[in-house]
Protein backbone atom coordinates (compact mmCIF):
# COMPACT_ATOMS: atom_id res chain seq x y z
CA UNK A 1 -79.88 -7.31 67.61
CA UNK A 2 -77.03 -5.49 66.41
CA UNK A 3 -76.76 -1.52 66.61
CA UNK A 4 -77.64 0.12 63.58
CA UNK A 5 -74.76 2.45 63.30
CA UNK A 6 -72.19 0.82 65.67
CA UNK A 7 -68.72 2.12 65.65
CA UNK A 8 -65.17 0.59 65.87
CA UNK A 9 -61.57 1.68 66.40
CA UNK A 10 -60.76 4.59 64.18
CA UNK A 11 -58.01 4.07 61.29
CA UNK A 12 -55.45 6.08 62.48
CA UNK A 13 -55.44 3.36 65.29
CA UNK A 14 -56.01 0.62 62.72
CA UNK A 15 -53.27 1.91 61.04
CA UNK A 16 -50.90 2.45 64.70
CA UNK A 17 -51.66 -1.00 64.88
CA UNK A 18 -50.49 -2.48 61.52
CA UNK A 19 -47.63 -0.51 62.05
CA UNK A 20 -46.68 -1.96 65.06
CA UNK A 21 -47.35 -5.45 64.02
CA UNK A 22 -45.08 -5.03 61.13
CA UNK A 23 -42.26 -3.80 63.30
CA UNK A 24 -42.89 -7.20 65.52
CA UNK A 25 -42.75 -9.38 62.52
CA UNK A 26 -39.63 -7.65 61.18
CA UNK A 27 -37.94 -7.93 64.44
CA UNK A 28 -38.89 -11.55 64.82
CA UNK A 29 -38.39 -12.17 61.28
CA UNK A 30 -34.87 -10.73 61.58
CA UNK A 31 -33.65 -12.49 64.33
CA UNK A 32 -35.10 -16.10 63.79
CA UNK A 33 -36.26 -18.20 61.27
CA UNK A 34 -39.37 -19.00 62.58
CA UNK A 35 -41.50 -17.01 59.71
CA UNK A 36 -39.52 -18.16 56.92
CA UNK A 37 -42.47 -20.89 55.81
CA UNK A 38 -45.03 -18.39 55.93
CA UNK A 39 -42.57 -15.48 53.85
CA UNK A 40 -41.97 -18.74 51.40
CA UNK A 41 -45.98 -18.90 51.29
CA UNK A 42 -46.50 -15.32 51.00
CA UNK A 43 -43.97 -15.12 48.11
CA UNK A 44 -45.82 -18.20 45.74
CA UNK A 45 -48.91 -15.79 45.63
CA UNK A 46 -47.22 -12.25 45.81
CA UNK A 47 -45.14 -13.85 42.46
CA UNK A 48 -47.76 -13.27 39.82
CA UNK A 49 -48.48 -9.82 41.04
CA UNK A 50 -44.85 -9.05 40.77
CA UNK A 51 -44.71 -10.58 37.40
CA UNK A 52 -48.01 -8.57 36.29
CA UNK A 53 -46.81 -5.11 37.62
CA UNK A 54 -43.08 -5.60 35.72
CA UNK A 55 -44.87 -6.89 32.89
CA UNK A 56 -44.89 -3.30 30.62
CA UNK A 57 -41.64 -2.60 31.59
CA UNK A 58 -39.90 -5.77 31.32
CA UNK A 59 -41.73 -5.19 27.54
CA UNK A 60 -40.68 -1.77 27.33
CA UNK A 61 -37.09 -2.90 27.67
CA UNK A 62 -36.69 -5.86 25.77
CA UNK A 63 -38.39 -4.12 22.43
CA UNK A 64 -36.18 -1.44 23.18
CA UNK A 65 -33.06 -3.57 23.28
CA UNK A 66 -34.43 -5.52 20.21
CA UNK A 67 -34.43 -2.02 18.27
CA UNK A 68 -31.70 -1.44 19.36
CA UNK A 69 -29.98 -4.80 18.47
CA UNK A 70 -31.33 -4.81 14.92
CA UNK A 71 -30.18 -1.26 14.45
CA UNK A 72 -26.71 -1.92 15.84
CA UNK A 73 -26.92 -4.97 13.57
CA UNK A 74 -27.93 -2.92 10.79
CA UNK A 75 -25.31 -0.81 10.95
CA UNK A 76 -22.30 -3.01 11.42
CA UNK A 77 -23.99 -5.11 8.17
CA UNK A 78 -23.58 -2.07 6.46
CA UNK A 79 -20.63 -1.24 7.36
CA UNK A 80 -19.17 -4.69 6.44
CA UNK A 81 -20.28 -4.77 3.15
CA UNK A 82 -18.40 -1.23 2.75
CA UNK A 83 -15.68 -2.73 4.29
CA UNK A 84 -15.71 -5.78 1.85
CA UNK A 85 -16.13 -3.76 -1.15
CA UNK A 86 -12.67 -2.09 -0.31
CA UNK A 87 -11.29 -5.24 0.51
CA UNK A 88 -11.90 -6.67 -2.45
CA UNK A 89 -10.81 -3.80 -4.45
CA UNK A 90 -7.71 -4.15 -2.96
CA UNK A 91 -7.37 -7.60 -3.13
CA UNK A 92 -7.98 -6.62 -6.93
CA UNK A 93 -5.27 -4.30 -7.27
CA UNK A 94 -2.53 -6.30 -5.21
CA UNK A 95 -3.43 -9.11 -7.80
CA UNK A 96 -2.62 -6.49 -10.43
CA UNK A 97 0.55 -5.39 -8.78
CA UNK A 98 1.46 -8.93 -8.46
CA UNK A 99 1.02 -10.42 -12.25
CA UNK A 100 2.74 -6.49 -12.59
CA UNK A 101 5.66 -7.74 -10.66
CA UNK A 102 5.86 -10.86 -12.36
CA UNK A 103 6.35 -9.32 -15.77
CA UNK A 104 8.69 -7.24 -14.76
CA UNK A 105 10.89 -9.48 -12.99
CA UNK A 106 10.68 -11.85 -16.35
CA UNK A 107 11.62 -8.83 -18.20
CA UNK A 108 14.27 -8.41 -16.15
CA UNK A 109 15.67 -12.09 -16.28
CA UNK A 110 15.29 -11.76 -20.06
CA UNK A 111 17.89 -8.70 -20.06
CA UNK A 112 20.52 -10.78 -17.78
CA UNK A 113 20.31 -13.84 -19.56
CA UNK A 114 20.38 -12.07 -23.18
CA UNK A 115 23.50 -9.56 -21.93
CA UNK A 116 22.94 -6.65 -24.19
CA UNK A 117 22.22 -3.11 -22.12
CA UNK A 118 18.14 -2.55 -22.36
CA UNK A 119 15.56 -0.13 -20.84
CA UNK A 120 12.08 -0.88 -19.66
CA UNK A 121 9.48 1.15 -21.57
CA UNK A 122 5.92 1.31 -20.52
CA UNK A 123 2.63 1.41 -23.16
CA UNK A 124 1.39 4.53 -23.51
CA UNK A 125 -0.82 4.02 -26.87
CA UNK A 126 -1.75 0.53 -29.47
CA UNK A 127 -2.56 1.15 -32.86
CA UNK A 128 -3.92 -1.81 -34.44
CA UNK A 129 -5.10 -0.93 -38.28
CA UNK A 130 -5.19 -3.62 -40.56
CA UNK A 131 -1.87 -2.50 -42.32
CA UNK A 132 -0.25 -0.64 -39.37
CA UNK A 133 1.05 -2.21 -36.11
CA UNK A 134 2.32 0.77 -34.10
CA UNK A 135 2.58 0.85 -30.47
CA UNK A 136 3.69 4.25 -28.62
CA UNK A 137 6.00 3.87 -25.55
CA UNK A 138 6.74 6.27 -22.56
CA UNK A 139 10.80 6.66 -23.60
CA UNK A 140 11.82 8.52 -25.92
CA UNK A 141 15.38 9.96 -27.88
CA UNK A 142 16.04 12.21 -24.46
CA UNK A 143 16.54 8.47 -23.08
CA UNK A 144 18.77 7.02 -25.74
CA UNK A 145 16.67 5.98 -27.77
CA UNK A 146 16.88 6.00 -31.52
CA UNK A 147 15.37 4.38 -34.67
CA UNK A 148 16.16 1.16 -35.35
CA UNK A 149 16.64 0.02 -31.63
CA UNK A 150 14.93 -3.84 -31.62
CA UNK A 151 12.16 -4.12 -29.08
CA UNK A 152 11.00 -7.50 -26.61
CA UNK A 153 9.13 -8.68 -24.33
CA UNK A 154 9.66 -11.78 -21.76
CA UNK A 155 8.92 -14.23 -24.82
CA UNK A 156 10.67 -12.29 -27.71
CA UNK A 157 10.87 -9.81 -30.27
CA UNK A 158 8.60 -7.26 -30.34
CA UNK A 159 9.56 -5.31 -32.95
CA UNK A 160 11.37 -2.21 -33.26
CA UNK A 161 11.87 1.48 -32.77
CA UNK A 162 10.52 3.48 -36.04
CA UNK A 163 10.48 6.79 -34.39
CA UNK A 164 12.17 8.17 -31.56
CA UNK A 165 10.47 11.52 -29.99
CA UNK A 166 12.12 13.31 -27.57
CA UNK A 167 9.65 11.37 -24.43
CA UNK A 168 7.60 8.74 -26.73
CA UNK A 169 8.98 6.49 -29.26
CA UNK A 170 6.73 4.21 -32.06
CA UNK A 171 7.09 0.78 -32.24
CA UNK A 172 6.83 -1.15 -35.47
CA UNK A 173 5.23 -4.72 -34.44
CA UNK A 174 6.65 -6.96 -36.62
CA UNK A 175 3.30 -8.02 -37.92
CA UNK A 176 2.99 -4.96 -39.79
CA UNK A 177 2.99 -5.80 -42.98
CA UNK A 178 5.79 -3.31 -44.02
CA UNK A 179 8.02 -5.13 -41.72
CA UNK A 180 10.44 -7.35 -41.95
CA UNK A 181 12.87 -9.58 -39.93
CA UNK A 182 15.73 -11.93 -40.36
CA UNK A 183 15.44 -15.15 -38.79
CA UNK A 184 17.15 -18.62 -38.79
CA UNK A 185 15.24 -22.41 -37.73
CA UNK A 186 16.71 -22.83 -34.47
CA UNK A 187 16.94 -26.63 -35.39
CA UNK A 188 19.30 -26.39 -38.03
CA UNK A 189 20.54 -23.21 -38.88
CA UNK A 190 18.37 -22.23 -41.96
CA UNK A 191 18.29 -18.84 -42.88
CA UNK A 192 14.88 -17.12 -44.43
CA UNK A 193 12.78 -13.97 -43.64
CA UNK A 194 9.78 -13.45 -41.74
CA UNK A 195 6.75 -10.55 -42.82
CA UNK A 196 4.72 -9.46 -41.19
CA UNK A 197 1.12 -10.62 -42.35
CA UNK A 198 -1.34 -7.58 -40.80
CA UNK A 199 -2.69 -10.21 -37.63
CA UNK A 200 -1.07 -10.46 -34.37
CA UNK A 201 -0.97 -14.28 -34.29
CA UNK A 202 0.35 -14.83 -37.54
CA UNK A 203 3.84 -13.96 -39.55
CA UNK A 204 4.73 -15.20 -43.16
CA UNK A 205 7.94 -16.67 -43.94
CA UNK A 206 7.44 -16.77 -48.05
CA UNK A 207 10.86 -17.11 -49.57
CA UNK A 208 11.55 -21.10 -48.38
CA UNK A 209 11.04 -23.81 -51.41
CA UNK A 210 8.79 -26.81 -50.85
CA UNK A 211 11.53 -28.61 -49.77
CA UNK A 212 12.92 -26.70 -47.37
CA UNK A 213 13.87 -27.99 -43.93
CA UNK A 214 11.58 -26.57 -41.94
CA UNK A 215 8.70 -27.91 -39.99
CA UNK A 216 5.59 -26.86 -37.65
CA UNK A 217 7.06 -26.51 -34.00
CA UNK A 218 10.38 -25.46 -35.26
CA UNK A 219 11.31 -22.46 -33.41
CA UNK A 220 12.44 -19.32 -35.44
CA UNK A 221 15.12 -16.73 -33.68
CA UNK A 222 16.38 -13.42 -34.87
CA UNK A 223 19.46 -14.27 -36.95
CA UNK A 224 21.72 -11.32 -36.55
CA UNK A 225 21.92 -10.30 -40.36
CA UNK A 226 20.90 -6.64 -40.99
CA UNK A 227 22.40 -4.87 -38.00
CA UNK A 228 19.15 -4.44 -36.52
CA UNK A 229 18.12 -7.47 -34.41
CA UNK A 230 20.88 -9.33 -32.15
CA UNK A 231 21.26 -12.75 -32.78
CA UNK A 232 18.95 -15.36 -30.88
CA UNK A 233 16.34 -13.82 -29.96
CA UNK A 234 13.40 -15.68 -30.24
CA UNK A 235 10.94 -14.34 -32.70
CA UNK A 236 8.27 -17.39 -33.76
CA UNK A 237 6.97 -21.22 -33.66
CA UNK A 238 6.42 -22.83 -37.00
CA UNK A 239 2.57 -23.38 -37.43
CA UNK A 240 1.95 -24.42 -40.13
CA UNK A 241 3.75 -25.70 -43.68
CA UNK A 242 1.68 -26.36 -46.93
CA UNK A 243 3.48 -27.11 -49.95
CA UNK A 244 2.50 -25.62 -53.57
CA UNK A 245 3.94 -28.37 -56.22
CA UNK A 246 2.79 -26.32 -59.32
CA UNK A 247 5.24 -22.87 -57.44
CA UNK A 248 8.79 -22.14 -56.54
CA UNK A 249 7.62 -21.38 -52.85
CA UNK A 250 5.66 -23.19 -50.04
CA UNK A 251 3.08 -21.25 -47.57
CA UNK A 252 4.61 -21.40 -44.37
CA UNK A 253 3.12 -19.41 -41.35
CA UNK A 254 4.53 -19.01 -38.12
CA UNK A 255 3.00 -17.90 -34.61
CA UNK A 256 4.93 -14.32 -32.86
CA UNK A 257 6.75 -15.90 -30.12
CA UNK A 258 5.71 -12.56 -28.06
CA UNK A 259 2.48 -11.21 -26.35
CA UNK A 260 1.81 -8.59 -28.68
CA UNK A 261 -1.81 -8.20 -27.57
CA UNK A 262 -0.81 -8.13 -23.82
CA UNK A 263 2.34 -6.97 -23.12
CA UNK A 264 2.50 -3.85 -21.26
CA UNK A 265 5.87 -3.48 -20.38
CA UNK A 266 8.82 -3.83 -23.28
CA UNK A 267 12.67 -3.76 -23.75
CA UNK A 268 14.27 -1.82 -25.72
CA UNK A 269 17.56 -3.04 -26.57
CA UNK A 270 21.15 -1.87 -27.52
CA UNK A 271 23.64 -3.21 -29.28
CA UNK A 272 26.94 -4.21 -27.94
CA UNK A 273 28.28 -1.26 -30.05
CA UNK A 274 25.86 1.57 -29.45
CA UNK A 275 25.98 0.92 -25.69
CA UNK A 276 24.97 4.18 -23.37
CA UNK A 277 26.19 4.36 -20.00
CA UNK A 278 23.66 3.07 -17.25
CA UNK A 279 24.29 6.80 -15.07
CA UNK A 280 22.95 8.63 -17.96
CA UNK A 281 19.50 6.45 -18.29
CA UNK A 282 19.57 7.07 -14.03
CA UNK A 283 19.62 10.52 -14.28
CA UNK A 284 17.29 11.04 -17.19
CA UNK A 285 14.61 8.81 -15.18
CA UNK A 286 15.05 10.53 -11.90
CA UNK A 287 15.71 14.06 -13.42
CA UNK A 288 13.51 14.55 -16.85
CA UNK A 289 16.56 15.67 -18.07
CA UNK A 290 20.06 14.78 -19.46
């Protein structure tokens, strides 16, 4: 029969000799491989404990570098739409400078190939009443400028200058019906005058016969007569002819040869003899001042 209350080694030698028999293993461990099958054995069931104690944290972590993630992500999303939004405001503008460049280097090209002296004026102002077509431009009389001048764009005649201020000038479109212009049929020669009819699309040439030479498509240039307008410059196209038996004239309209809804840069021209010298329009451009 066993002793009620028997007694064993204490732990502090319990725990002397754990200690010891860990140092053994270690050493034995360390310099063979004789306990590797039973560490490989130890390790299948120590695993899941492992796995349960790093559990939280390995939780902890990951939805901490999720937040993180989708904030970061957040952010640069952002941040790329801002980015796009001035990108494509940009992209808007450089389009804008482009088609700007374009119009100026047909502008340009016009001058050459037409050989009279001419200044590019910028739009500063459109008036567009029924029976007034004035347009205000950013040079004025301290440029050159004076009444009378004939205005273009890359296509043709504008109109021209009615009044010349000392840093604006107004331009007279010639679709105003209180204006008037010379023209020929580039076809043949055939001399008649074009009026302005009060509609950007549309001037009236009502002083041809029914007979007259003159067809839709034929193109109508400036014809020289009057002083004002140099010759060939391209004013209209022909669109359309209807004939009046029972009258002396036919109703002939004719299309502006010009943007005159969408031009935003014009020329102002000079004739051969009222020619100003090119240093003087330099220095009044750079200097305000003649």
């Amino acid at each position: 029969m066993k002793l009620l209350f028997a007694t064993g080694p204490s732990i502090n030698t319990r725990f002397l000799i754990v200690m010891l028999l860990s140092i053994a293993l270690i050493a034995v461990d360390h310099k063979s491989d004789t306990l590797k099958p039973l560490r490989d054995l130890l390790s299948v069931f120590v695993y899941p404990i492992q796995s349960a104690v790093n559990l939280p944290s390995s939780v902890f972590n990951n939805a901490v570098a999720s937040f993180k993630s989708y904030t970061q992500l957040l952010s640069e999303n952002q941040e790329l739409k801002k980015q796009h939004l001035i990108n494509s405001a940009k992209l808007l503008k450089f389009a804008d400078l482009e088609k700007e460049n374009i119009r100026l280097r047909s502008l340009l090209d016009s001058s050459f190939k037409l050989g009279e002296q001419v200044l590019v004026a910028e739009l500063l102002s459109v008036n567009l009443a029924p029976y007034e077509h004035v347009v205000v431009v950013n040079k004025g009389s301290r440029f050159g400028i004076s009444k009378g001048q004939a205005v273009l764009d890359e296509n043709g005649i504008v109109g021209q200058v009615a009044k010349a201020l000392p840093l604006s000038s107004e331009i007279i479109l010639i679709t105003d019906p209180n204006h008037a212009i010379p023209v020929q049929v580039n076809r043949n020669g055939l001399h008649t005058i074009a009026i302005g009819s009060g509609h950007l699309n549309k001037l009236n040439l009502p002083f041809l016969p029914n007979n007259a030479d003159i067809v839709p498509g034929d193109l109508l240039i400036t014809s020289g007569l009057g002083g004002v307008f140099p010759r060939g410059y391209p004013v209209a196209v022909v669109s359309s002819f209807i004939e009046q038996p029972d009258k002396p004239f036919a109703i002939i309209q004719a299309e502006p040869s010009a943007a005159l809804n969408t031009s935003r840069e014009l020329l102002i021209v000079w004739n051969n003899d009222q020619v100003i010298p090119l240093s003087k329009q330099v220095i009044v451009e750079e200097n305000g001042t003649e």
